[in-house]
N, C-alpha and C. Protein backbone atom coordinates (compact mmCIF):
# COMPACT_ATOMS: atom_id res chain seq x y z
N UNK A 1 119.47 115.89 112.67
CA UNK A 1 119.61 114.45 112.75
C UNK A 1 118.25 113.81 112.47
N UNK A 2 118.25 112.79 111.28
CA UNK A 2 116.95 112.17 111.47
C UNK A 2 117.06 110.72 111.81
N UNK A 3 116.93 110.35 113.36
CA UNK A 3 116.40 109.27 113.45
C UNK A 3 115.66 108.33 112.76
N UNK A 4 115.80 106.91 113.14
CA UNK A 4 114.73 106.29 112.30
C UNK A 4 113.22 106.46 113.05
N UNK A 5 113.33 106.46 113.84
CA UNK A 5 111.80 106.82 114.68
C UNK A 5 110.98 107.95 114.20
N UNK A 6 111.78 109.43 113.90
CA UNK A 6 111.65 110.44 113.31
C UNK A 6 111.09 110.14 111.88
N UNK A 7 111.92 109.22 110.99
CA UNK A 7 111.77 109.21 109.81
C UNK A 7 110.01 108.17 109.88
N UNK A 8 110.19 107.30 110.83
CA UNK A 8 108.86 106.49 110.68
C UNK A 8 107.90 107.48 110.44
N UNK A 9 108.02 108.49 111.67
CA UNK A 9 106.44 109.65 112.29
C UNK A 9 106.38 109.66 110.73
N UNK A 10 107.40 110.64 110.13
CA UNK A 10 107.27 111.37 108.83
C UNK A 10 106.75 110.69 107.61
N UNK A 11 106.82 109.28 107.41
CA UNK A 11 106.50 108.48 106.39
C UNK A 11 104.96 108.27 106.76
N UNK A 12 105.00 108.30 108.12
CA UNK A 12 103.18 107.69 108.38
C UNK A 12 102.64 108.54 108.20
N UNK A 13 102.74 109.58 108.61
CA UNK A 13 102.02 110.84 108.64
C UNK A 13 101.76 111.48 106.89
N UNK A 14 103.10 111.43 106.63
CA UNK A 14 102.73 111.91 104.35
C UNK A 14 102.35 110.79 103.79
N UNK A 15 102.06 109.29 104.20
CA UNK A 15 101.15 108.13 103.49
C UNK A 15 99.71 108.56 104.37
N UNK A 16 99.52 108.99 105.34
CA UNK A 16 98.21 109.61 105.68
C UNK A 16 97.25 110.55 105.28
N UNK A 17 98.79 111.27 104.79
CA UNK A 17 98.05 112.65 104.33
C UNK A 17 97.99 112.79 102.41
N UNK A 18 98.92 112.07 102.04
CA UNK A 18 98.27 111.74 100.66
C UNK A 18 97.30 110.93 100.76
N UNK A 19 96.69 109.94 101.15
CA UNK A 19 95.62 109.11 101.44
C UNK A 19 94.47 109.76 101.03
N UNK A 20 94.53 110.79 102.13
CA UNK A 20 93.35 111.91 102.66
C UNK A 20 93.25 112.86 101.50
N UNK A 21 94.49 113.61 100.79
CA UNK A 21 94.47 113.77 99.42
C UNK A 21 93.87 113.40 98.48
N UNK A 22 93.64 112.20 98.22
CA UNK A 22 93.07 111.04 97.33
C UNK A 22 91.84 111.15 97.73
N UNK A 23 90.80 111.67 98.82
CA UNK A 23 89.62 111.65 99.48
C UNK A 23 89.74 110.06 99.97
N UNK A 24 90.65 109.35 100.44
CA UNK A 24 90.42 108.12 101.01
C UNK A 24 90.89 108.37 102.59
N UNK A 25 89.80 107.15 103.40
CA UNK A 25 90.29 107.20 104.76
C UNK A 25 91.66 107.15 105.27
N UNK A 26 92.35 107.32 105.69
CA UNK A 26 93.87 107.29 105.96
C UNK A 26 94.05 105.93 107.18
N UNK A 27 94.80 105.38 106.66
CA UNK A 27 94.56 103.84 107.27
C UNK A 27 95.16 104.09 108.54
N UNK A 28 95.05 103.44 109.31
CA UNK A 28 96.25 103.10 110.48
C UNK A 28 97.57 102.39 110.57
N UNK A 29 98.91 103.05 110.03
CA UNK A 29 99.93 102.78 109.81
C UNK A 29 101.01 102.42 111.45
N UNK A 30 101.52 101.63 111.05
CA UNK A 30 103.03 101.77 112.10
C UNK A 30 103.95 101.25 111.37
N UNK A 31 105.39 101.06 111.66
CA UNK A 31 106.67 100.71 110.92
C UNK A 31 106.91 99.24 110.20
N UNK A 32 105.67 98.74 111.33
CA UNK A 32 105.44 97.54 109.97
C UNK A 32 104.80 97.06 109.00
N UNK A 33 104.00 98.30 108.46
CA UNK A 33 103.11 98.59 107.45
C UNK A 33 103.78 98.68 106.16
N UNK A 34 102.78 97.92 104.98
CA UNK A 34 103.14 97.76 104.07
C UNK A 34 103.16 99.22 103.37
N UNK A 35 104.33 99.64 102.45
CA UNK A 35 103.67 100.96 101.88
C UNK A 35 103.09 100.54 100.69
N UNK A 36 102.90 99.68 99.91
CA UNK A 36 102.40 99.87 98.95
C UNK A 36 100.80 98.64 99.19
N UNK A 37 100.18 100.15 100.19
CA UNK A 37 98.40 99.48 100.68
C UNK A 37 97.37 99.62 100.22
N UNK A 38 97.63 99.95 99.05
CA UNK A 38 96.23 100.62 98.19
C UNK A 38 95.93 101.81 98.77
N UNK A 39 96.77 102.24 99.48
CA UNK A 39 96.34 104.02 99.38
C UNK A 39 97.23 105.09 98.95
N UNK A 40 98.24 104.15 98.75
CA UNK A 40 98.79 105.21 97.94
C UNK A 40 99.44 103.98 96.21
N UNK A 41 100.09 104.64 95.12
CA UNK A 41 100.52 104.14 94.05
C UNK A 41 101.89 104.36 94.08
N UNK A 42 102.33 103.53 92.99
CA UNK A 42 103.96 103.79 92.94
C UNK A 42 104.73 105.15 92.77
N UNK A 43 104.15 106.00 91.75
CA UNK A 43 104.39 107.26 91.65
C UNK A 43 104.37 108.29 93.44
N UNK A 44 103.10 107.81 94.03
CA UNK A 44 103.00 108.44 95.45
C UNK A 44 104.39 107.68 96.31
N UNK A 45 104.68 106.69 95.88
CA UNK A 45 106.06 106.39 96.99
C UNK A 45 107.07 107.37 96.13
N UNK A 46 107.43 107.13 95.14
CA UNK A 46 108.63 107.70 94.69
C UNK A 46 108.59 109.62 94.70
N UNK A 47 107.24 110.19 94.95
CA UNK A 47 107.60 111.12 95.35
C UNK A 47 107.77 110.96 96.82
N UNK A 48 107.55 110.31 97.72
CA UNK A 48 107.91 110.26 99.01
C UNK A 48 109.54 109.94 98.91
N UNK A 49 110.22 109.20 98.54
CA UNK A 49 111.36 108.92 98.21
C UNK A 49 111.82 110.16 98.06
N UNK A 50 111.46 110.85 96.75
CA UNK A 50 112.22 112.36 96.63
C UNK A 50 112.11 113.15 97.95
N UNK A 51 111.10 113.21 98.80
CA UNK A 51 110.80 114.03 100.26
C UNK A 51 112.01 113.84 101.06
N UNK A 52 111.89 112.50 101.25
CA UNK A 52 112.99 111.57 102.59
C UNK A 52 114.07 111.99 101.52
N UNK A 53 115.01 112.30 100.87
CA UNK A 53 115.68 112.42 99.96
C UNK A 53 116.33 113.79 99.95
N UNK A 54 115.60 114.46 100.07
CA UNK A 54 115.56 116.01 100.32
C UNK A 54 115.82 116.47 101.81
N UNK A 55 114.97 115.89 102.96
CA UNK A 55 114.84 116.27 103.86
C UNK A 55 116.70 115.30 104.17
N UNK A 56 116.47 114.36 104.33
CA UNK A 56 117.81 113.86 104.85
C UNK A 56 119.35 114.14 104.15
N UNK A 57 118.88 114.63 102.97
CA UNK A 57 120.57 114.98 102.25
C UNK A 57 120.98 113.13 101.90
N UNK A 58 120.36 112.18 101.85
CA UNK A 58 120.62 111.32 101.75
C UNK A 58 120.47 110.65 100.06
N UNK A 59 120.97 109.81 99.32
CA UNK A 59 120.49 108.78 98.26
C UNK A 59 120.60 107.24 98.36
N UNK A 60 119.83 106.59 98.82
CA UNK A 60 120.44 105.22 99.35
C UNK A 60 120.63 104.60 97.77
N UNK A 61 119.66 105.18 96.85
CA UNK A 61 119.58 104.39 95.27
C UNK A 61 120.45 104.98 94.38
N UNK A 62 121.74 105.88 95.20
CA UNK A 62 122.41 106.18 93.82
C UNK A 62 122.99 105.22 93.17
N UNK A 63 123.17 104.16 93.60
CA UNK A 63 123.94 102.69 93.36
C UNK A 63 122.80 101.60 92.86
N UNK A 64 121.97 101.95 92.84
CA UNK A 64 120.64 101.12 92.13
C UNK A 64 119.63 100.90 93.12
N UNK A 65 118.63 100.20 92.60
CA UNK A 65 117.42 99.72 93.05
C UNK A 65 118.06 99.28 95.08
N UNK A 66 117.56 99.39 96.14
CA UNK A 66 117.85 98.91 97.35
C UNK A 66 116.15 98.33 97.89
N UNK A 67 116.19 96.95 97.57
CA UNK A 67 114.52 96.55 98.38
C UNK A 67 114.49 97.11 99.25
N UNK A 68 112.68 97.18 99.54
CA UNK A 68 112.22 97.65 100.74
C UNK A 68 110.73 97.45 100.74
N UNK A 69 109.82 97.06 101.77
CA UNK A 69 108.34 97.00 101.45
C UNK A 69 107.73 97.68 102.39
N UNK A 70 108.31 97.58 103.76
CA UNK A 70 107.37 98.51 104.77
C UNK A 70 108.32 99.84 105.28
N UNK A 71 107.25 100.55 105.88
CA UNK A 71 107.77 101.36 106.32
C UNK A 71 109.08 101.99 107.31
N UNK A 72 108.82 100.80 107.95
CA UNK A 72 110.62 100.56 108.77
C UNK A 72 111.56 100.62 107.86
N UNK A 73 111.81 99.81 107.21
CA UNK A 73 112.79 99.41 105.70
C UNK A 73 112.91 100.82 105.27
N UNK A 74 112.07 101.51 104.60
CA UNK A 74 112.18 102.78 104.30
C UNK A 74 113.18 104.00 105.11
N UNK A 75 112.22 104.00 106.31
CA UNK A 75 113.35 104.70 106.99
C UNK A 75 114.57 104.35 107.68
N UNK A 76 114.74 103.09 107.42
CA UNK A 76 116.24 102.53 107.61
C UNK A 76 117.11 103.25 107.06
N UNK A 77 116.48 102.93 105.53
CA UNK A 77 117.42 103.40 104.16
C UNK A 77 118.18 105.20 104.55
N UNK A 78 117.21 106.08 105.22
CA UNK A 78 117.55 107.04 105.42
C UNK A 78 118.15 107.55 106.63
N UNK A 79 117.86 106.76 107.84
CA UNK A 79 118.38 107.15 109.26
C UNK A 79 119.74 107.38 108.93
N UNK A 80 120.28 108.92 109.94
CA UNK A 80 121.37 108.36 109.93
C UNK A 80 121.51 108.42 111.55
């Protein structure tokens, strides 16, 4: 089962750790953090997308584009 609380840890923690990837400080995130903060790029969300995607058995975009800007939103899309 992935919670959305679960799914938050997991989004903060792989926008942290690609960050740190990048040799950049890893910001201080919570669920109402923007993901797209200058530490990571669009390509770095959409492989996060494929992660949450994988891990949940989920596609919220097989039906098209679904907004989203922070990190809550994100793991909305996937809680179940």
């Amino acid at each position: 089962m992935n919670s959305h609380e679960q799914l938050v840890a997991f989004i903060v923690a792989r926008l942290q750790q690609l960050a740190r990837d990048k040799g950049l400080q890893p910001l201080s995130l919570n669920e109402g953090s923007a993901l797209l903060n200058g530490s990571i790029d669009s390509l770095d969300l959409a492989a996060l997308v494929v992660e949450l995607q994988e891990k949940t058995n989920r596609d919220p975009f097989e039906n098209g584009l679904v907004p989203f800007e922070s990190v809550s939103e994100l793991a909305g899309l996937y809680a179940s």
